[in-house]
C-alpha atoms as a PDB file:
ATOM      1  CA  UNK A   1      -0.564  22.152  -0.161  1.00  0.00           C
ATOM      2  CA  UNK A   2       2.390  20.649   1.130  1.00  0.00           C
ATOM      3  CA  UNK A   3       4.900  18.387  -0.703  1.00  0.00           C
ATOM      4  CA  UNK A   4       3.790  15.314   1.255  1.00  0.00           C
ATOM      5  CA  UNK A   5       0.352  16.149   0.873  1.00  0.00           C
ATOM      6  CA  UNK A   6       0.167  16.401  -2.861  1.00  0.00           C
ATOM      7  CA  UNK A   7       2.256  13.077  -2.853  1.00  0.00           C
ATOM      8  CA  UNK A   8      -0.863  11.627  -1.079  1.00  0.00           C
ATOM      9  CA  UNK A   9      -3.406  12.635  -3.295  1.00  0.00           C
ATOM     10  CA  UNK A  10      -1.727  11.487  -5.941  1.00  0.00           C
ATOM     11  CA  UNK A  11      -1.263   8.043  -4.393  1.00  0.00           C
ATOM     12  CA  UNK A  12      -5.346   8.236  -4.019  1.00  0.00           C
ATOM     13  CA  UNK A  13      -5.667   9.246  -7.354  1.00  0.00           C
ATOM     14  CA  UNK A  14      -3.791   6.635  -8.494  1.00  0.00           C
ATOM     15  CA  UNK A  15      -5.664   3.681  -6.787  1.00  0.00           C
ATOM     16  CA  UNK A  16      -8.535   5.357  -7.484  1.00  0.00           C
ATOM     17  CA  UNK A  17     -10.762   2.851  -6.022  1.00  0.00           C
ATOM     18  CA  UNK A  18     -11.326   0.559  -2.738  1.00  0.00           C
ATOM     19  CA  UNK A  19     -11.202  -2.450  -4.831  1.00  0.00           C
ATOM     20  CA  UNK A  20      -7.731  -1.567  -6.190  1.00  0.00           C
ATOM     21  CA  UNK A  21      -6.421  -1.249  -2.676  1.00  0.00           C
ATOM     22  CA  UNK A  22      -5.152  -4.975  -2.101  1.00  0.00           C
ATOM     23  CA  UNK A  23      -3.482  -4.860  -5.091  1.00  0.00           C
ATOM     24  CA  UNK A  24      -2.005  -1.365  -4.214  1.00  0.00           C
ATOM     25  CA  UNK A  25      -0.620  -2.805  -1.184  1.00  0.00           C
ATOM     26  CA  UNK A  26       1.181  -6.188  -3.071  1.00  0.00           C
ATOM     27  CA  UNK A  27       3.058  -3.663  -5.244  1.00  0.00           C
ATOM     28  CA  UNK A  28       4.270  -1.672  -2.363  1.00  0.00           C
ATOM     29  CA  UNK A  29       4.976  -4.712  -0.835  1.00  0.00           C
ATOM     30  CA  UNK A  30       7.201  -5.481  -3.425  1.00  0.00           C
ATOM     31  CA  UNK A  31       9.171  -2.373  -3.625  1.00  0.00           C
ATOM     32  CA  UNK A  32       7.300  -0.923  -7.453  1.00  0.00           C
ATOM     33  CA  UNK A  33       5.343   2.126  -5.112  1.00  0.00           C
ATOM     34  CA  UNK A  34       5.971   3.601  -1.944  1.00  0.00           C
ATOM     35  CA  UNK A  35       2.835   4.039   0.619  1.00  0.00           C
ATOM     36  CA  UNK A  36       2.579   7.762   1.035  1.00  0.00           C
ATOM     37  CA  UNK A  37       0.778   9.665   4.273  1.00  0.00           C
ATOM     38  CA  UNK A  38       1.201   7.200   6.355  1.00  0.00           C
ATOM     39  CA  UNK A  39       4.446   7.065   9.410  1.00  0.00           C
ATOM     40  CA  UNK A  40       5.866   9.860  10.934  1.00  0.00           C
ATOM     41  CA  UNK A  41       9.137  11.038  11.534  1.00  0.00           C
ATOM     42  CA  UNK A  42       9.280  11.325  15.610  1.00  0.00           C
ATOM     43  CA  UNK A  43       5.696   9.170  16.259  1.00  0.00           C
ATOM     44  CA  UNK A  44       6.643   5.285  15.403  1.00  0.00           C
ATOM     45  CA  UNK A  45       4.045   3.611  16.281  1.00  0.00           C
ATOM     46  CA  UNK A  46       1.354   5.625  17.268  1.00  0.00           C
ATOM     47  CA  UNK A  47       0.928   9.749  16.890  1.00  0.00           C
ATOM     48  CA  UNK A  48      -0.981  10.840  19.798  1.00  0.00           C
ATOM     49  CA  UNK A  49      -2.580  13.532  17.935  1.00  0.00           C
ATOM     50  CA  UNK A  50      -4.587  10.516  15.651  1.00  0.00           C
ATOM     51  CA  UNK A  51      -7.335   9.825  17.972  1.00  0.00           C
ATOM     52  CA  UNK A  52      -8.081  13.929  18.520  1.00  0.00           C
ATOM     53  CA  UNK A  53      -8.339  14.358  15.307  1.00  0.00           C
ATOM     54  CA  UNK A  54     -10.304  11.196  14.082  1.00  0.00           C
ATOM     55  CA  UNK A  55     -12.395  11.951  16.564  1.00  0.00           C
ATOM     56  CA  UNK A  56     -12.896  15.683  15.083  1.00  0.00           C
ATOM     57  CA  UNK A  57     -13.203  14.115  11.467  1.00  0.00           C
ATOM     58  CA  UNK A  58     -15.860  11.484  12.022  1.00  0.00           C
ATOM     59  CA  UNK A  59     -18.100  14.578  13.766  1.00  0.00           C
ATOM     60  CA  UNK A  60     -17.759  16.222  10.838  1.00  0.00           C
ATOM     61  CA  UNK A  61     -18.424  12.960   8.503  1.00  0.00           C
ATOM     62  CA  UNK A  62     -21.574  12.319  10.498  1.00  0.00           C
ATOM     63  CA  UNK A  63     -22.787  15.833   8.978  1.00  0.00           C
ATOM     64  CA  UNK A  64     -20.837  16.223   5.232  1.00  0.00           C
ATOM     65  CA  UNK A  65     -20.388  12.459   4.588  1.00  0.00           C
ATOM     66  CA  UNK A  66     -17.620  10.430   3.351  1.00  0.00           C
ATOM     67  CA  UNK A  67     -15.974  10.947  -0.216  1.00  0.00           C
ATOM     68  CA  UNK A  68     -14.130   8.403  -2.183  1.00  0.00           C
ATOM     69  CA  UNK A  69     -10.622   9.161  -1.601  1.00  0.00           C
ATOM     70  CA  UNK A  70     -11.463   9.288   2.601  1.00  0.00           C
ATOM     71  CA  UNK A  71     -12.654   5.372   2.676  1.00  0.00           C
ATOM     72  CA  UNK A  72      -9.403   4.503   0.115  1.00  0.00           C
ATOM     73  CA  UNK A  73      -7.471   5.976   2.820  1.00  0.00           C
ATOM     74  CA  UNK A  74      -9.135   4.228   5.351  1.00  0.00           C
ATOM     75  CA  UNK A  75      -9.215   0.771   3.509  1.00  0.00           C
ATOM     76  CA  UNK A  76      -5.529   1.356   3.214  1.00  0.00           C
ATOM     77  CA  UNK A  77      -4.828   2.494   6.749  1.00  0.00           C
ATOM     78  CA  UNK A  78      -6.980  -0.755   7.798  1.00  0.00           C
ATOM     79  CA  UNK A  79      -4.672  -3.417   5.635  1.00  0.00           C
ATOM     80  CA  UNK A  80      -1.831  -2.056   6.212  1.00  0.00           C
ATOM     81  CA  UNK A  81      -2.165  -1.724  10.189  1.00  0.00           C
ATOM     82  CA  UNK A  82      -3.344  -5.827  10.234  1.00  0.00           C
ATOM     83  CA  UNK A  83      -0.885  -7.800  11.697  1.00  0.00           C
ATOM     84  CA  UNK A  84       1.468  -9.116   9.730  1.00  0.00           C
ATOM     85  CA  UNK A  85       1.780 -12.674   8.624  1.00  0.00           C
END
């Protein structure tokens, strides 16, 4: 597993639930944790690769089913890609 990887998981170990997400997000806000997985270094705004492979993932979701770190990544992708106030 790759450096950046493993920093992931850890993140999602660390908030360890969707109702610790919001409060996740406040301390990142504030400098105390950095949100890991999420950016990339040539894609700004928008890797072109995402919608391939969420495509690919929810096929595969229909038949396995979700786990607990997937929909803390997603609750996290969803706050932090709300526009800003």
């Amino acid at each position: 597993m790759a450096v950046p990887t493993k920093k992931s998981q850890k993140m999602l170990d660390e908030i360890s639930s969707k109702d610790k997400v919001l409060a996740y997000i406040e301390k990142v806000k504030s400098g105390q944790f950095k949100l890991m997985g999420f950016g990339h270094r040539i894609y700004k705004d928008y890797d072109p690769r995402a919608r391939i492979i969420k495509w690919a993932a929810d096929q595969v979701f229909e038949v396995t089913g979700r786990n607990a770190k997937l929909e803390i990544a997603l609750l996290l992708h969803q706050t932090e890609t709300l526009p800003k106030r």
